[in-house]
C-alpha atoms as a PDB file:
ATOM      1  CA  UNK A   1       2.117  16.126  14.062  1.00  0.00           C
ATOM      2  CA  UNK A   2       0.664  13.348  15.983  1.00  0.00           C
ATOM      3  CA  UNK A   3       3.227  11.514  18.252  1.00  0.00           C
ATOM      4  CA  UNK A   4       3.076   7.809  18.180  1.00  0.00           C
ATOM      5  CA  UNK A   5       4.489   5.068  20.272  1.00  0.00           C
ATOM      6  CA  UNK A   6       6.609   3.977  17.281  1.00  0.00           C
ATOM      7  CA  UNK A   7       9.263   6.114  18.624  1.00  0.00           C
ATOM      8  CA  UNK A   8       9.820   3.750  21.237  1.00  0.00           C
ATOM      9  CA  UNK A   9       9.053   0.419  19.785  1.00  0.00           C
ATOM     10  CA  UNK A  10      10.874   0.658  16.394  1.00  0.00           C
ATOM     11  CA  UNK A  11      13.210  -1.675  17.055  1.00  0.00           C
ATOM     12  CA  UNK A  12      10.736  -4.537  18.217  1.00  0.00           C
ATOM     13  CA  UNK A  13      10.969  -7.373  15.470  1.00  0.00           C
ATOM     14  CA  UNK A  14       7.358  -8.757  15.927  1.00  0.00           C
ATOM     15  CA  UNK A  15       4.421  -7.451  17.142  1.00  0.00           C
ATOM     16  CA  UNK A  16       2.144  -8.798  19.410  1.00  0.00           C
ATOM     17  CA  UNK A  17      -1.205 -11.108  18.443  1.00  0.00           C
ATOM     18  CA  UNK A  18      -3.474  -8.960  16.853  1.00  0.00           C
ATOM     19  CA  UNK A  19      -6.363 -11.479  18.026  1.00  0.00           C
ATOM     20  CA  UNK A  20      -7.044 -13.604  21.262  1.00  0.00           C
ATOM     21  CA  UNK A  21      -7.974 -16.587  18.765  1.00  0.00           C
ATOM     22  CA  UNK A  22      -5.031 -18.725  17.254  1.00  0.00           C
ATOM     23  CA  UNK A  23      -6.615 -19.229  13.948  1.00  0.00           C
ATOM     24  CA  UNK A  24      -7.626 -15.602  13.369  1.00  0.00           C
ATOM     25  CA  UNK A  25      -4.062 -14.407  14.213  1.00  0.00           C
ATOM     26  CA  UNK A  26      -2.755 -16.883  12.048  1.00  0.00           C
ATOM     27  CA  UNK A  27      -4.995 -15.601   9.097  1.00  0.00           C
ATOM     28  CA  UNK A  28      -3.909 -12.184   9.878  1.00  0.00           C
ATOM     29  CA  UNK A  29      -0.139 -12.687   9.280  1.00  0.00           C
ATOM     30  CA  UNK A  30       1.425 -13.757   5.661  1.00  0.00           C
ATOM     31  CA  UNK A  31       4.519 -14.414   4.222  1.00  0.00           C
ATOM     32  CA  UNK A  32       5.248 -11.409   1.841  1.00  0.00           C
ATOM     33  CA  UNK A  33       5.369 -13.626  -1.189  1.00  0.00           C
ATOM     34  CA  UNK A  34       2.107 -14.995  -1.050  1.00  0.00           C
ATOM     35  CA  UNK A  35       0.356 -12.093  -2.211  1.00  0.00           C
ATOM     36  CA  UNK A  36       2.687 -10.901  -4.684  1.00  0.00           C
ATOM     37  CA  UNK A  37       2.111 -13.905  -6.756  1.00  0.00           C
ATOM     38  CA  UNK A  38      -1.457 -14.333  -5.853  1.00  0.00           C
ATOM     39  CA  UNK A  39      -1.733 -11.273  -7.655  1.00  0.00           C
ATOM     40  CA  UNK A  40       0.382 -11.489 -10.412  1.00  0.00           C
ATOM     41  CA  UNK A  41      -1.126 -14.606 -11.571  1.00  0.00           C
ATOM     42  CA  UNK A  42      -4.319 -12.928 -10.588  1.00  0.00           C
ATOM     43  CA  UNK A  43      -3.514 -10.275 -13.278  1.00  0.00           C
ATOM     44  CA  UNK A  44      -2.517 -12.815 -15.922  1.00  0.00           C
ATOM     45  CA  UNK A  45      -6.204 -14.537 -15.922  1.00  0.00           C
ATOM     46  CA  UNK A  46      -7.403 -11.086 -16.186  1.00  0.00           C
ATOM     47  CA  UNK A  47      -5.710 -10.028 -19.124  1.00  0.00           C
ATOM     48  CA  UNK A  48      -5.690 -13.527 -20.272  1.00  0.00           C
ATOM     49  CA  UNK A  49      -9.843 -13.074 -20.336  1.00  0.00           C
ATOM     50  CA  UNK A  50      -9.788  -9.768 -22.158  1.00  0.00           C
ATOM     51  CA  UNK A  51      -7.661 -11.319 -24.620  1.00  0.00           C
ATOM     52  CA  UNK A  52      -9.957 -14.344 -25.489  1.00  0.00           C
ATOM     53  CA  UNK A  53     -13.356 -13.227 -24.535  1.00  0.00           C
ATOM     54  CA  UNK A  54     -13.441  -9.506 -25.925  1.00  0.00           C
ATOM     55  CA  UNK A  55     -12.467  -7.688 -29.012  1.00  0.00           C
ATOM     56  CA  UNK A  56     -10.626  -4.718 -27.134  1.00  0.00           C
ATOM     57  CA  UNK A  57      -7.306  -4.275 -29.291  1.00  0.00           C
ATOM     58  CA  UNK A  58      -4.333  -4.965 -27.537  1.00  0.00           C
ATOM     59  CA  UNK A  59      -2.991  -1.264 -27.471  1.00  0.00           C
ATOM     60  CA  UNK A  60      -6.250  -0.626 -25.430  1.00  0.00           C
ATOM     61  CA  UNK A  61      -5.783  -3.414 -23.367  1.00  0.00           C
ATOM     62  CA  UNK A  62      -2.342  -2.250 -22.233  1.00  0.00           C
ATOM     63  CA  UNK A  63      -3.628   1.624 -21.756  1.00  0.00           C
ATOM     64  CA  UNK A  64      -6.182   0.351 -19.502  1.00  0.00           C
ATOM     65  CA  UNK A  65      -3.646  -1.743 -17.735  1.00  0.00           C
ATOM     66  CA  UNK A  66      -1.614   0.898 -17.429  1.00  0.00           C
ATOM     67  CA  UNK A  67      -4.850   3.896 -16.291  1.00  0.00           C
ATOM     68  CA  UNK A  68      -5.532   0.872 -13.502  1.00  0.00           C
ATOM     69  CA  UNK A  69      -2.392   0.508 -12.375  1.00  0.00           C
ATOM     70  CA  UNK A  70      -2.360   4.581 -11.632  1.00  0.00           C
ATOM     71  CA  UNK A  71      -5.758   4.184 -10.349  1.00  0.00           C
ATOM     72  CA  UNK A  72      -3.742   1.997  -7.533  1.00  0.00           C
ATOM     73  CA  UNK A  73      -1.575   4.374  -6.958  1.00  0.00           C
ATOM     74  CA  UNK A  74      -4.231   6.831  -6.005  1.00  0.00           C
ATOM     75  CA  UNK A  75      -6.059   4.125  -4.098  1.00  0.00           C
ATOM     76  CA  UNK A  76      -2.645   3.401  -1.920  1.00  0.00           C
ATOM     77  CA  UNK A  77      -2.444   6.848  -1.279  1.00  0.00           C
ATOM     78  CA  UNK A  78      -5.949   8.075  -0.353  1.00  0.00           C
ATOM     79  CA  UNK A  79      -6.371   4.175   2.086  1.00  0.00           C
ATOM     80  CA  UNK A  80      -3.296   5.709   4.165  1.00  0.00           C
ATOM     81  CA  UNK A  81      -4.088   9.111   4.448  1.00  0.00           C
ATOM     82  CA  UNK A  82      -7.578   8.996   5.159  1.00  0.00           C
ATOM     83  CA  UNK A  83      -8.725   5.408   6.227  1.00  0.00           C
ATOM     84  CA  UNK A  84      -5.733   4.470   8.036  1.00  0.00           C
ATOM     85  CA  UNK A  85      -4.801   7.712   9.923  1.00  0.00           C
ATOM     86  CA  UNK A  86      -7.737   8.679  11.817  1.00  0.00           C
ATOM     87  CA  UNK A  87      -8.581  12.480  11.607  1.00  0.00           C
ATOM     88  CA  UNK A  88      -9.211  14.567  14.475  1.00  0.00           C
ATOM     89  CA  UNK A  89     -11.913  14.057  16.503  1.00  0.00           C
ATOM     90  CA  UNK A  90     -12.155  10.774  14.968  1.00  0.00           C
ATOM     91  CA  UNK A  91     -14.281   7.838  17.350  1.00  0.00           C
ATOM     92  CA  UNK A  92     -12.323   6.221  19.769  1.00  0.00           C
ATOM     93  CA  UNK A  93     -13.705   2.938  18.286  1.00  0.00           C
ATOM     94  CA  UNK A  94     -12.316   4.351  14.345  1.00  0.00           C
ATOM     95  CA  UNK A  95      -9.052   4.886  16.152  1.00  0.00           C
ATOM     96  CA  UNK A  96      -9.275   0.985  17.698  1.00  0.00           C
ATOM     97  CA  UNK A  97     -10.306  -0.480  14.266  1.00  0.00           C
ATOM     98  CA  UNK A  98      -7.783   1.523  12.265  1.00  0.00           C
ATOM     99  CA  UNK A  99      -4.746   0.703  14.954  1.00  0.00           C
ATOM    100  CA  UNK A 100      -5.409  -3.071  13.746  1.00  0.00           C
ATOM    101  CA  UNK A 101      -5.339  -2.501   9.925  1.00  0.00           C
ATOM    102  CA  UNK A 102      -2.321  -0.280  10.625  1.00  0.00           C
ATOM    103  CA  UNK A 103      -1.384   1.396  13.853  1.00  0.00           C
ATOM    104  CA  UNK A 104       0.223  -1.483  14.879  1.00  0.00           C
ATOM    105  CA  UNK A 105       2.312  -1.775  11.595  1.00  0.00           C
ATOM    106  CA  UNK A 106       3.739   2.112  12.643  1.00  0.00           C
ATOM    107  CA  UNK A 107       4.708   0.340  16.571  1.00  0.00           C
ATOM    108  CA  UNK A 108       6.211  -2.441  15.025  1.00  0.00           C
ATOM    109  CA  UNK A 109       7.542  -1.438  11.454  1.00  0.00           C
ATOM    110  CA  UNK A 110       9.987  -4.263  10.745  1.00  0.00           C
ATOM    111  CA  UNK A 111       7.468  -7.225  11.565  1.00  0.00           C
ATOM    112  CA  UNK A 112       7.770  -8.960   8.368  1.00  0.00           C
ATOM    113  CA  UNK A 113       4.702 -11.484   9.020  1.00  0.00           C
ATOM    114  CA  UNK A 114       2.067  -7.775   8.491  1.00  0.00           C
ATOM    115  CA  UNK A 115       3.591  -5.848   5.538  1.00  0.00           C
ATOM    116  CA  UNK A 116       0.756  -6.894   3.502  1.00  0.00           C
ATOM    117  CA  UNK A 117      -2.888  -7.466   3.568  1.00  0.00           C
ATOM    118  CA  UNK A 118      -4.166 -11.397   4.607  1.00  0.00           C
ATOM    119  CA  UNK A 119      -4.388 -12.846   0.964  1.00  0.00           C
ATOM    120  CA  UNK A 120      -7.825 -14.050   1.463  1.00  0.00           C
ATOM    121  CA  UNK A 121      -8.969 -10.741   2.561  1.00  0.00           C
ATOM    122  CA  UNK A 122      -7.450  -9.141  -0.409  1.00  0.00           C
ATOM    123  CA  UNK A 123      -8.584 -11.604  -3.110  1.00  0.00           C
ATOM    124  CA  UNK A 124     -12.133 -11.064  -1.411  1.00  0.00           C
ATOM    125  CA  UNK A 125     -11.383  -7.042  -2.144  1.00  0.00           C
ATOM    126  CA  UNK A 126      -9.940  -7.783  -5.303  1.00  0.00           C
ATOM    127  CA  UNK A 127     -13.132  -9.846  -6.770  1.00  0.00           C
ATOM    128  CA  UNK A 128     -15.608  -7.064  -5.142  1.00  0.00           C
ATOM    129  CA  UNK A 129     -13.957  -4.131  -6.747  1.00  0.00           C
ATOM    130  CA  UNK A 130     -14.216  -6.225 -10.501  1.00  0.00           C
ATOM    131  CA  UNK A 131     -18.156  -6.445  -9.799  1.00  0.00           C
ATOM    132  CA  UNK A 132     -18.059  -2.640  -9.272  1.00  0.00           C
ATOM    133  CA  UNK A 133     -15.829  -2.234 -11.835  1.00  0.00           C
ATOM    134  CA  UNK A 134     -17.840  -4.229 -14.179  1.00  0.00           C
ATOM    135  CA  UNK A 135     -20.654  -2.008 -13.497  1.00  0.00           C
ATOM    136  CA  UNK A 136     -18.735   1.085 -14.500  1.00  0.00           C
ATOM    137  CA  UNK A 137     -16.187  -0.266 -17.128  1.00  0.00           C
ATOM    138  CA  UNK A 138     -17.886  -3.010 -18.545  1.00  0.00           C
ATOM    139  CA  UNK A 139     -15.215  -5.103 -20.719  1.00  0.00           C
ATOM    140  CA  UNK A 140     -12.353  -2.858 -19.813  1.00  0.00           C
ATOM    141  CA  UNK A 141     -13.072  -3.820 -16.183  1.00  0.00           C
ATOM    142  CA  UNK A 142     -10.755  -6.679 -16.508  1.00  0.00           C
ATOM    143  CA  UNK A 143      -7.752  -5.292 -18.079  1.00  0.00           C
ATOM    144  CA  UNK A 144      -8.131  -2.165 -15.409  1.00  0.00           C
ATOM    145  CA  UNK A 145      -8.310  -4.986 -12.577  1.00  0.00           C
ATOM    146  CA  UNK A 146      -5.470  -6.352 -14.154  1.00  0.00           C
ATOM    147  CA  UNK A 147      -3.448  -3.356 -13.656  1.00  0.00           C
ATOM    148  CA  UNK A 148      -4.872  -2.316 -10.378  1.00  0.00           C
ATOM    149  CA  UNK A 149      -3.651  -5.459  -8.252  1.00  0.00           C
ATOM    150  CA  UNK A 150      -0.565  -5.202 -10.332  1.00  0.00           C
ATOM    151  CA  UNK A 151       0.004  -1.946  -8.935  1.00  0.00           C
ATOM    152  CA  UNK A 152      -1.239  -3.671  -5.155  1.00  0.00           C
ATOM    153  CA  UNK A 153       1.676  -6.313  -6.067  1.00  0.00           C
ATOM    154  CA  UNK A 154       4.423  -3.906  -6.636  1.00  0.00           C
ATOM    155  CA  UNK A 155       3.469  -1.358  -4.116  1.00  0.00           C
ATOM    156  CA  UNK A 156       4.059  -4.698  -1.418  1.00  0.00           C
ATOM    157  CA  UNK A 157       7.292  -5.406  -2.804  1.00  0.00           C
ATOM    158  CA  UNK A 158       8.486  -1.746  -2.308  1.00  0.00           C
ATOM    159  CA  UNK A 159       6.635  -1.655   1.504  1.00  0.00           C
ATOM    160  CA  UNK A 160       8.344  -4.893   2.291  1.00  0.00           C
ATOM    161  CA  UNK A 161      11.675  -3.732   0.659  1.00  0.00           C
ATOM    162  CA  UNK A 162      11.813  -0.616   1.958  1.00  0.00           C
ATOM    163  CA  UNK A 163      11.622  -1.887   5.900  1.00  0.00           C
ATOM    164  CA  UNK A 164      13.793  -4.544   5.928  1.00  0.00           C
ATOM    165  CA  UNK A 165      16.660  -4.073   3.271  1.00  0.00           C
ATOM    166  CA  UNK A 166      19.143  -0.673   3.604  1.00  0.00           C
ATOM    167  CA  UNK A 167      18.560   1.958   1.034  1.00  0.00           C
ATOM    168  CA  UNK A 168      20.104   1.753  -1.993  1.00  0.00           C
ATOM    169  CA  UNK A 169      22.684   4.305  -3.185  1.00  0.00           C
ATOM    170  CA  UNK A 170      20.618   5.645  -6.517  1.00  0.00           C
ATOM    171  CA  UNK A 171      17.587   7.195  -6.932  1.00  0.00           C
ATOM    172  CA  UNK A 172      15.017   4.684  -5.432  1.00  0.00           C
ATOM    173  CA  UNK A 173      16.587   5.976  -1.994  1.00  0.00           C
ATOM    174  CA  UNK A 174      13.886   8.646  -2.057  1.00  0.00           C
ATOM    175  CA  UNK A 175      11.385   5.936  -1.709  1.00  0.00           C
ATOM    176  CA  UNK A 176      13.552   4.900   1.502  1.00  0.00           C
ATOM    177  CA  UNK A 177      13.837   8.142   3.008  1.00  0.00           C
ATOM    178  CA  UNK A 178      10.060   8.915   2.115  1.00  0.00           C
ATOM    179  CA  UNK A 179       8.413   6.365   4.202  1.00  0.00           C
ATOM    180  CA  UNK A 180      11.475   6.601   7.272  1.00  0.00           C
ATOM    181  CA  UNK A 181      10.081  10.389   7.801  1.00  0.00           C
ATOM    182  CA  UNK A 182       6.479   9.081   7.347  1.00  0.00           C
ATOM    183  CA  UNK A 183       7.069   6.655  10.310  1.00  0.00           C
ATOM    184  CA  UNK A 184       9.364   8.533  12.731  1.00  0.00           C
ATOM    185  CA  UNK A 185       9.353  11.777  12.243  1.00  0.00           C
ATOM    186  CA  UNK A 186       5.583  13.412  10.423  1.00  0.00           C
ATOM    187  CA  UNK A 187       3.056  10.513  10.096  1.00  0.00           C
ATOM    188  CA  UNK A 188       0.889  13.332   8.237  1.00  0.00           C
ATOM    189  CA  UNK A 189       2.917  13.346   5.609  1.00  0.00           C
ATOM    190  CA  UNK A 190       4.320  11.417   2.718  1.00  0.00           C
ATOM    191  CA  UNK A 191       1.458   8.877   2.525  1.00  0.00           C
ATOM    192  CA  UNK A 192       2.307   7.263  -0.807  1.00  0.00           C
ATOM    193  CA  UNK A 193       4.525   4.494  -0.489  1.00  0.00           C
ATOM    194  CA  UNK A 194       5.542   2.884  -3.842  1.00  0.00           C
ATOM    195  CA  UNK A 195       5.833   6.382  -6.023  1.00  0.00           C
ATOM    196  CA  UNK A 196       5.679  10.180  -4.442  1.00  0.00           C
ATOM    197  CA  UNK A 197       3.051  11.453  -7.278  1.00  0.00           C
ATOM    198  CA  UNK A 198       0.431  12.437  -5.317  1.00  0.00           C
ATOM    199  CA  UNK A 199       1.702  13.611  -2.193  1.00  0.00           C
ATOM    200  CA  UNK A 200       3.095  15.955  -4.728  1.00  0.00           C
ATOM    201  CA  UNK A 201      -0.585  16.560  -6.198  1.00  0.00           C
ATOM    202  CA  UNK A 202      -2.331  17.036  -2.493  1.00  0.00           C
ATOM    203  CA  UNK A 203       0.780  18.940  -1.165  1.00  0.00           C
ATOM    204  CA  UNK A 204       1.574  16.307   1.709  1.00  0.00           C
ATOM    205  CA  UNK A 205       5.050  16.816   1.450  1.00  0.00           C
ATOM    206  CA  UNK A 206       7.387  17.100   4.540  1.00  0.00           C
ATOM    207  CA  UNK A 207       7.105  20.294   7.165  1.00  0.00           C
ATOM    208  CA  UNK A 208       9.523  20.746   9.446  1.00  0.00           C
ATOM    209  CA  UNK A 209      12.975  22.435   7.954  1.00  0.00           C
ATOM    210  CA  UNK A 210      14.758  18.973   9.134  1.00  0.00           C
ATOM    211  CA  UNK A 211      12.479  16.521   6.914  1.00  0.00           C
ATOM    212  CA  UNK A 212      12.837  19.328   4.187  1.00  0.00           C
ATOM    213  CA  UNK A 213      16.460  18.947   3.896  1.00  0.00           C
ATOM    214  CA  UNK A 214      16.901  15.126   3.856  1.00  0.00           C
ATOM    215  CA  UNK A 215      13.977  14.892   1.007  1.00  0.00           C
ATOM    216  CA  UNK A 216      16.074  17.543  -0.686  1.00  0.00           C
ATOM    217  CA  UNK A 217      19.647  16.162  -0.327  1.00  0.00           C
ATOM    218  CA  UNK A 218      18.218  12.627  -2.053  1.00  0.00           C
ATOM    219  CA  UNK A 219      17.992  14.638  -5.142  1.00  0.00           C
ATOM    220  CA  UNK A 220      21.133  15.813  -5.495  1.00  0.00           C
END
């Protein structure tokens, strides 16, 4: 397990300028809002285009949204475990690059201003990954877009939700007690955030006998 200074800087509301320039750390911080309905409006022009511009029936149209949406989920999970945790032996300059897209989230957890992605950097990510998929999907590359930064939107409301408001007494507490052993206790574990599926799939569920028993008593 790799020990990071989280431990000791949990409780620290906002976390300090990610860049010397004013403007650049400005860019780098949003309100958690911003995205969410940059990117369900974002969805709507997408499926909005399939519908007027191509002759995919509706019942494919909402498969594909839905195959895209999963496709995120996969996405959120494989970014964390292996962009955003460097490996082993990893380059001191990965380890610098990857503390600034998210090291600095696990020291200070409940800054509100970096639970999501700049929106211009993701609307830049968003329109590069419809080019490639495009290339690969042709006409279904919308409706799979569609669902794709759906799945973006809804896996920010859970990361925002789950660090600021207290757990919920039903079954969406899992998602709370997930992502609390993630960030204080194993940070190799338990890498999806909005849905457990493939942590299940790549067997990154929690080690120690301690993180075992909490993900078990949610279930009861």
């Amino acid at each position: 397990m790799t020990t990071r200074t989280q431990k000791f800087k949990s409780n620290a509301e906002q976390a300090p300028p990610m860049f010397e320039n004013k403007l650049l750390n400005r860019l780098s911080q949003t309100h958690i809002a911003t995205p969410i309905v940059i990117f369900f409006v974002y969805a709507t022009g997408l499926l909005w285009y399939t519908e007027v511009k191509t002759d995919i029936p509706t019942l494919i149209v909402v498969l594909v949204f839905l195959v895209g949406t999963l496709g995120f989920t996969f996405m959120e999970y494989a970014v964390h475990r292996w962009v955003y945790h460097p490996p082993h032996g990893a380059s001191e300059a990965y380890r610098q690059a990857t503390y600034k897209l998210h090291g600095m989230h696990h020291d200070y957890p409940k800054d509100k201003r970096r639970l999501a992605m700049p929106p211009l950097v993701a609307i830049a990510l968003a329109t590069s990954l419809l080019f490639v998929f495009e290339l690969v999907l042709g006409q279904y590359a919308f409706s799979y877009l569609a669902g794709f930064v759906v799945g973006y939107a809804l896996y920010l409301m859970v990361h925002y939700t789950v660090h600021i408001y207290a757990p919920p007494r039903n079954f969406l507490r899992a998602l709370w007690v997930n992502h609390s052993i993630h960030h204080y206790s194993e940070d190799e574990v338990l890498f999806g955030v909005s849905q457990p599926l493939w942590d299940y799939v790549f067997g990154t569920l929690p080690r120690s006998a301690r993180d075992k028993q909490m993900a078990r008593e949610i279930h009861r």
